[in-house]
N, C-alpha and C. Protein backbone atom coordinates (compact mmCIF):
# COMPACT_ATOMS: atom_id res chain seq x y z
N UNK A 1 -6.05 31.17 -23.89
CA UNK A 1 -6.55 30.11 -24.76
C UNK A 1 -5.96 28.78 -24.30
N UNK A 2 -6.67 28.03 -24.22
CA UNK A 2 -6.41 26.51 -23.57
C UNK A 2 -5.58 25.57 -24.74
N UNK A 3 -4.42 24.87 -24.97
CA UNK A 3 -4.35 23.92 -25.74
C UNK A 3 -5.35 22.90 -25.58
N UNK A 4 -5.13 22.04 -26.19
CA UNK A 4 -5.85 20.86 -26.44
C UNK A 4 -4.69 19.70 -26.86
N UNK A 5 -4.54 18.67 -26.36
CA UNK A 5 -3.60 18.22 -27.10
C UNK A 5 -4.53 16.30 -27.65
N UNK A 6 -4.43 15.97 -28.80
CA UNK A 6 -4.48 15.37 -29.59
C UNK A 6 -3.97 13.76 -29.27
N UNK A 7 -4.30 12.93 -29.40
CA UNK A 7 -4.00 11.62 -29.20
C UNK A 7 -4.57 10.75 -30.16
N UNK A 8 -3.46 10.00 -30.75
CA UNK A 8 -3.86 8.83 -31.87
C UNK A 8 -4.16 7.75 -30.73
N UNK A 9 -4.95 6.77 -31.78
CA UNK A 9 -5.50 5.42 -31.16
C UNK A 9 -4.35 4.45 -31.53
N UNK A 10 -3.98 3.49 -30.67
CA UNK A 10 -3.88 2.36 -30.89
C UNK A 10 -3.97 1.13 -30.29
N UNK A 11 -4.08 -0.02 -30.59
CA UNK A 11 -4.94 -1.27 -30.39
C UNK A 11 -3.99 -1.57 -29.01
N UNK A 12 -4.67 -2.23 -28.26
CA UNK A 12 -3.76 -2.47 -26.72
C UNK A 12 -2.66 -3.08 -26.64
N UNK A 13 -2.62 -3.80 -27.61
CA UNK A 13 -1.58 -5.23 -27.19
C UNK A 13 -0.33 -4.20 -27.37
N UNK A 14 -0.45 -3.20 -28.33
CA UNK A 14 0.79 -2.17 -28.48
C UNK A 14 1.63 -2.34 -26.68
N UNK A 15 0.69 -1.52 -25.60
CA UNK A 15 1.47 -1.14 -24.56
C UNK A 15 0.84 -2.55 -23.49
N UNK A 16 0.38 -3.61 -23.87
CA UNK A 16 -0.31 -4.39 -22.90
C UNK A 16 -0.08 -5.37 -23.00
N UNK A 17 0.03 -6.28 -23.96
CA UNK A 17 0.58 -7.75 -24.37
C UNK A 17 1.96 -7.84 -23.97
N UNK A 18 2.33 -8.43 -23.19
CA UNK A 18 3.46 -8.82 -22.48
C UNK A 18 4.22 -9.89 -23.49
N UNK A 19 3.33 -10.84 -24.40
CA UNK A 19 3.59 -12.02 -25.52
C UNK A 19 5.04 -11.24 -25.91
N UNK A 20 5.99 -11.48 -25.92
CA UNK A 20 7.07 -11.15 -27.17
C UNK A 20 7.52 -9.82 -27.06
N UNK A 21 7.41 -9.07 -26.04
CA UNK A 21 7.55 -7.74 -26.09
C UNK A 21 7.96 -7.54 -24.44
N UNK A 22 9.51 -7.34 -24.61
CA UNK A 22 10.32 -6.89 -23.64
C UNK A 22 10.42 -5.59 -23.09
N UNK A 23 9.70 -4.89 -23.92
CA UNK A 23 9.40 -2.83 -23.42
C UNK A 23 8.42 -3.02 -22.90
N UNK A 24 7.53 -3.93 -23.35
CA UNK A 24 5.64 -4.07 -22.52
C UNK A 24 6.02 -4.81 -21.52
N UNK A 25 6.77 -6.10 -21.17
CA UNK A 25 6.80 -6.86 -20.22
C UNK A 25 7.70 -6.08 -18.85
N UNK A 26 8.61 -5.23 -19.39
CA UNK A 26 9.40 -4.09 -17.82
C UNK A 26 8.32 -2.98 -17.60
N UNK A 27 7.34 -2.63 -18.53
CA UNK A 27 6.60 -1.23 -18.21
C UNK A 27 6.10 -1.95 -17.15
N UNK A 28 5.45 -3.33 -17.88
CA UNK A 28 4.07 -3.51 -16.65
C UNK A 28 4.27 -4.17 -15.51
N UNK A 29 5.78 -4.81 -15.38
CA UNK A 29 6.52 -5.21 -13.99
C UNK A 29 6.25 -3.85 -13.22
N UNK A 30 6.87 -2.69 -13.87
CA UNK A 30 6.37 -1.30 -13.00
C UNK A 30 5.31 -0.86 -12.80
N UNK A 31 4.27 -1.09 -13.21
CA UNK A 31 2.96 -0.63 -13.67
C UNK A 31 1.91 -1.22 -13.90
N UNK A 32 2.29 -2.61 -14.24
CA UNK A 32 1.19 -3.44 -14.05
C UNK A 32 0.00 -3.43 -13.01
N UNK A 33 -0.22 -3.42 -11.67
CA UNK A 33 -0.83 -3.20 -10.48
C UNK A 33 -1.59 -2.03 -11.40
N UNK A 34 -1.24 -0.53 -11.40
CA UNK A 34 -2.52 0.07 -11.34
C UNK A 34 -3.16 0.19 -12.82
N UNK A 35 -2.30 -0.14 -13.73
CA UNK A 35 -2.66 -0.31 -15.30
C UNK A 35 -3.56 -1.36 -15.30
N UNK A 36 -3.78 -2.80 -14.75
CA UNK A 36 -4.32 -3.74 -15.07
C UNK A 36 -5.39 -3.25 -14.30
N UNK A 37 -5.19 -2.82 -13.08
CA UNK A 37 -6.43 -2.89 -12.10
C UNK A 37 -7.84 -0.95 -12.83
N UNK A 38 -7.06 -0.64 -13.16
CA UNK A 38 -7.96 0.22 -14.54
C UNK A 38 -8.85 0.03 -15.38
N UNK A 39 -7.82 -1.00 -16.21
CA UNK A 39 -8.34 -1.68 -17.12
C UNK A 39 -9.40 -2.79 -16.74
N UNK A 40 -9.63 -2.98 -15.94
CA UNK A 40 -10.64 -4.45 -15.21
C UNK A 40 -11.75 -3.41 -14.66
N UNK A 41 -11.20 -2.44 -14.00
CA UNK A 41 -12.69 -1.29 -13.72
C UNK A 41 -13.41 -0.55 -14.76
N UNK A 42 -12.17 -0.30 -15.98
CA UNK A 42 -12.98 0.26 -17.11
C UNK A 42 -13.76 -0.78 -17.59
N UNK A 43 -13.77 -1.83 -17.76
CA UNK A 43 -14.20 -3.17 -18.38
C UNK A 43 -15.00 -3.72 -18.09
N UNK A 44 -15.57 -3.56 -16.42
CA UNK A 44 -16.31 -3.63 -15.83
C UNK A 44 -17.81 -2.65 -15.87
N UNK A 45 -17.02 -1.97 -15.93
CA UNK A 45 -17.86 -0.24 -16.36
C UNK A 45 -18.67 -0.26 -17.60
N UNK A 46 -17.95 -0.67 -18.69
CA UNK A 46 -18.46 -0.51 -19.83
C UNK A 46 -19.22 -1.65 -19.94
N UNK A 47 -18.94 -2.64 -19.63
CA UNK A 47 -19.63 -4.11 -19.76
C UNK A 47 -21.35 -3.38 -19.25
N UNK A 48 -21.16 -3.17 -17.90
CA UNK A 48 -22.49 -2.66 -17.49
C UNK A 48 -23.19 -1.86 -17.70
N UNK A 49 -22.63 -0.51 -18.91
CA UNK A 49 -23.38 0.44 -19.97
C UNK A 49 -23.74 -0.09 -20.73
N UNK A 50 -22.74 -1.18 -21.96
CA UNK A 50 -23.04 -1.56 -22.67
C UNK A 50 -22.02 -1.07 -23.56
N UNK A 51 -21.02 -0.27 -23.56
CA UNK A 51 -20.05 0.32 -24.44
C UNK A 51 -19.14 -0.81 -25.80
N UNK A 52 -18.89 -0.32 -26.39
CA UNK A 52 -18.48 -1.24 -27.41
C UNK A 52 -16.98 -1.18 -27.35
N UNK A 53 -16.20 -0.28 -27.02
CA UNK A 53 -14.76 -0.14 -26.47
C UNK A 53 -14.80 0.89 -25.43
N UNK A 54 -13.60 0.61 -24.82
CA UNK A 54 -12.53 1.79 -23.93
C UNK A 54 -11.83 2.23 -24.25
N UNK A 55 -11.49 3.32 -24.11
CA UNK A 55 -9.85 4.14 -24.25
C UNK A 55 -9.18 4.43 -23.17
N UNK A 56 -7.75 3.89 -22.64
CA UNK A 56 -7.25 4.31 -21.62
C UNK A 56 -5.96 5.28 -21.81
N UNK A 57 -5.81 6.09 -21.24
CA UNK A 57 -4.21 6.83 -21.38
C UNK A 57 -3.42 5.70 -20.85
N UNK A 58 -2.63 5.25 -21.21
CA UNK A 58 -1.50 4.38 -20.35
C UNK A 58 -0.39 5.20 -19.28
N UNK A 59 0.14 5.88 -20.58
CA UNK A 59 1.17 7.08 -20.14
C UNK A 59 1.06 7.99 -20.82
N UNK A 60 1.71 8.97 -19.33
CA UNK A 60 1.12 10.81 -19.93
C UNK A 60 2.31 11.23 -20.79
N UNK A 61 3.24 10.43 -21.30
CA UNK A 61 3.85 10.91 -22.04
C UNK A 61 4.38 10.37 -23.34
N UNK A 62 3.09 9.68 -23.57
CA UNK A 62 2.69 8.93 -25.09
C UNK A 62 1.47 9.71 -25.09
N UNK A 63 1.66 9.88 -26.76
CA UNK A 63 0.56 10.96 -27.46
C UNK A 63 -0.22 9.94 -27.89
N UNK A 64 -0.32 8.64 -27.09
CA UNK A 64 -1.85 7.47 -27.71
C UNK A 64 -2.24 7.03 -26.46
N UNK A 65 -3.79 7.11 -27.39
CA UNK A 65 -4.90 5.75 -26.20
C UNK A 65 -4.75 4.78 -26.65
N UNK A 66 -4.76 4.04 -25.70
CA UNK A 66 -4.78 2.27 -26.00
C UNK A 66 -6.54 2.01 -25.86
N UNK A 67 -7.09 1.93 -27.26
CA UNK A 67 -8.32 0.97 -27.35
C UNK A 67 -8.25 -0.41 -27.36
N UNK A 68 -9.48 -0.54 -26.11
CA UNK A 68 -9.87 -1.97 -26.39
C UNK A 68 -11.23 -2.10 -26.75
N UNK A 69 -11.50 -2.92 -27.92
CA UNK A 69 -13.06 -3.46 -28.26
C UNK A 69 -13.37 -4.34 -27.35
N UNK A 70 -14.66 -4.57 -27.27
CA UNK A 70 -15.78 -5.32 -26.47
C UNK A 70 -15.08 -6.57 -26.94
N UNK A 71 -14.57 -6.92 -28.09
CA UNK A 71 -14.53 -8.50 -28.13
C UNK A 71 -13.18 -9.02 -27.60
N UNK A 72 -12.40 -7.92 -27.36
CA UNK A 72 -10.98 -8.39 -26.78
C UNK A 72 -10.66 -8.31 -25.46
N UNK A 73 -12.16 -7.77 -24.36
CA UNK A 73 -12.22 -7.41 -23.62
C UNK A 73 -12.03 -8.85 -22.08
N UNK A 74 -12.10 -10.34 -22.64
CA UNK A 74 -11.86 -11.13 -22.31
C UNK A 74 -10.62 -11.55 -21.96
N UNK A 75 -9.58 -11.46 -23.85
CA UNK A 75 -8.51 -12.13 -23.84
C UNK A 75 -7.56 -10.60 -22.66
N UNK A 76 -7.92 -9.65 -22.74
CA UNK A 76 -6.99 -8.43 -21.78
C UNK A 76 -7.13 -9.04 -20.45
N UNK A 77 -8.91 -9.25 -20.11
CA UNK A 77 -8.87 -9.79 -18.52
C UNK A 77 -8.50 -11.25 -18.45
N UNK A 78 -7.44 -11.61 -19.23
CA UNK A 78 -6.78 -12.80 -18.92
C UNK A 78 -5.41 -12.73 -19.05
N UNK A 79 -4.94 -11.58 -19.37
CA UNK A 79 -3.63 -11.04 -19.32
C UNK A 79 -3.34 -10.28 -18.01
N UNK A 80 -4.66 -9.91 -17.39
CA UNK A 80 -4.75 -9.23 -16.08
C UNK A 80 -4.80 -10.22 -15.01
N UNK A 81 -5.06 -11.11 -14.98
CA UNK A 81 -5.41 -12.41 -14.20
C UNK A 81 -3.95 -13.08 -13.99
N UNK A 82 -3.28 -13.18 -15.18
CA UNK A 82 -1.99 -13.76 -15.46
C UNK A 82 -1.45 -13.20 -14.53
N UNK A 83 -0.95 -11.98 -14.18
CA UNK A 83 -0.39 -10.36 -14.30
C UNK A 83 -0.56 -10.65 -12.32
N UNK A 84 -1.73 -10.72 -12.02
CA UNK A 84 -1.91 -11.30 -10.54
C UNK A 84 -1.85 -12.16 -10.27
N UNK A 85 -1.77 -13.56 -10.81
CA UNK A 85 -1.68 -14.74 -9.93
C UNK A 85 0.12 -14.55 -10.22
N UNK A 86 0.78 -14.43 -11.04
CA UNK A 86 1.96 -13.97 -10.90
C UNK A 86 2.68 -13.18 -9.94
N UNK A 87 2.35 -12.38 -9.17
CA UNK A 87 2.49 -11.22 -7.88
C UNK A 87 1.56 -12.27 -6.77
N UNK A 88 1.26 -13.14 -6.56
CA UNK A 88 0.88 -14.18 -5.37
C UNK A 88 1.72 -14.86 -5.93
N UNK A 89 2.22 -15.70 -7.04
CA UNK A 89 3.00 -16.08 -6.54
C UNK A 89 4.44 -16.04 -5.88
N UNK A 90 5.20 -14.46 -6.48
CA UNK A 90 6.21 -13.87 -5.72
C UNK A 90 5.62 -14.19 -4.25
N UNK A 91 4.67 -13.29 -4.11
CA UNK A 91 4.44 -13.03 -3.01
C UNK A 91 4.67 -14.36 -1.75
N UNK A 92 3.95 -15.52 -2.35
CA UNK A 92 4.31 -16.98 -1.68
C UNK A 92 5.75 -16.96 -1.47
N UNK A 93 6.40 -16.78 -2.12
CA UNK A 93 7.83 -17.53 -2.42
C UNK A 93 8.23 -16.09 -1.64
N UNK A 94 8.37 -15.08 -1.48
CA UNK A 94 9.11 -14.07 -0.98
C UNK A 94 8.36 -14.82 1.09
N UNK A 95 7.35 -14.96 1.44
CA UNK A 95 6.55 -15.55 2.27
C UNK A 95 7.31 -16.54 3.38
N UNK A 96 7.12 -17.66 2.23
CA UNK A 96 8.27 -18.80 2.55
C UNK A 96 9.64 -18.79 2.45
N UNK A 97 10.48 -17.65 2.16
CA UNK A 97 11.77 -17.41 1.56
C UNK A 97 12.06 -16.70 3.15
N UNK A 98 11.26 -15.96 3.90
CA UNK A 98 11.29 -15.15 4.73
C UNK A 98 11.24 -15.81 6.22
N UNK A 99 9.58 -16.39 6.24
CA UNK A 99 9.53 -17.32 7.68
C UNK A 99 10.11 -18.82 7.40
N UNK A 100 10.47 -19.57 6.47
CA UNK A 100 10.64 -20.77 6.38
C UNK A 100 9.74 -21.76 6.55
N UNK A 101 9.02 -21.67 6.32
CA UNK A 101 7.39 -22.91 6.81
C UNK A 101 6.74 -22.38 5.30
N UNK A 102 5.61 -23.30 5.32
CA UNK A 102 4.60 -23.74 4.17
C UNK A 102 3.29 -23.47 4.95
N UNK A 103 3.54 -22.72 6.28
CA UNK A 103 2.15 -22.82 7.03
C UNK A 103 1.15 -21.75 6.47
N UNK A 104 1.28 -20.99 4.99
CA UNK A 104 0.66 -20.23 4.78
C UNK A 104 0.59 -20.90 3.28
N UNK A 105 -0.82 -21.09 2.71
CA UNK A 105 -0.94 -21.93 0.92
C UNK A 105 -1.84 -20.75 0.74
N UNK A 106 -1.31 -20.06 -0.99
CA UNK A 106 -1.86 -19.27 -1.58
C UNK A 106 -1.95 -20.39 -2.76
N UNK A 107 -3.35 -20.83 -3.20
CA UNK A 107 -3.48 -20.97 -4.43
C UNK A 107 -3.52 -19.64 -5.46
N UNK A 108 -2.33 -20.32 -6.35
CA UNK A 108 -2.18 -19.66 -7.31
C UNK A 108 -2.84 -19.95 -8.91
N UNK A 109 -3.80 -20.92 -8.84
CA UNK A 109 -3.87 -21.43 -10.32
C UNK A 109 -5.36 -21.17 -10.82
C-alpha cells in the first residue's frame, strides 16, 4: 500500500519574500537560482493555459506548497528579477575584483 503524504497550502511570501525575513533571505541566497528560475517557468506556464494559481514544493522537507495566485504573479516576478540583477551584480564586482579593469559593463538596472 502506497502512502500518500498530505501538504497544507500556504501563501508564498511565507518561503519567498525576502522583505523582513532573515530565514527566507539565507534559504534563497542558497536556493534562490533554481527556486526563482521554477517559479518564472511555472508562471510562464500557467500564464499560457490560463491557470489562476501555482503550487510549488519549495522543500521536500516542509509539509507545504507555496501558492501563488494569478494576481501576485507579477509582484513574485519582481522579486525574481531583484534576486538576478543582484547575482550580476556580485558577479561584476567578483569580475573586476579579479582582473582589475572595467573592460567588461554588465548593466545591472
Amino acid at each position: 500500500m502506497t502512502r500518500r503524504k498530505l501538504y497544507s497550502k500556504v501563501g508564498w511570501r511565507k518561503y519567498l519574500d525576502p522583505t523582513d525575513r532573515p530565514r527566507v533571505r539565507n534559504f534563497l541566497e542558497k536556493n534562490g537560482k533554481l527556486v526563482f528560475r521554477q517559479v518564472v517557468q511555472c508562471i510562464q506556464t500557467a500564464t499560457e493555459r490560463g491557470d489562476k494559481e501555482i503550487a510549488i514544493l519549495v522543500h521536500p522537507n516542509v509539509q507545504s506548497i507555496v501558492v501563488i495566485e494569478e494576481n501576485d504573479y507579477n509582484e513574485i516576478l519582481t522579486h525574481s528579477l531583484q534576486f538576478f540583477k543582484s547575482i550580476i551584480v556580485k558577479l561584476k564586482k567578483q569580475i573586476n575584483d579579479t582582473i582589475k579593469t572595467d573592460l567588461i559593463v554588465v548593466d545591472a538596472s
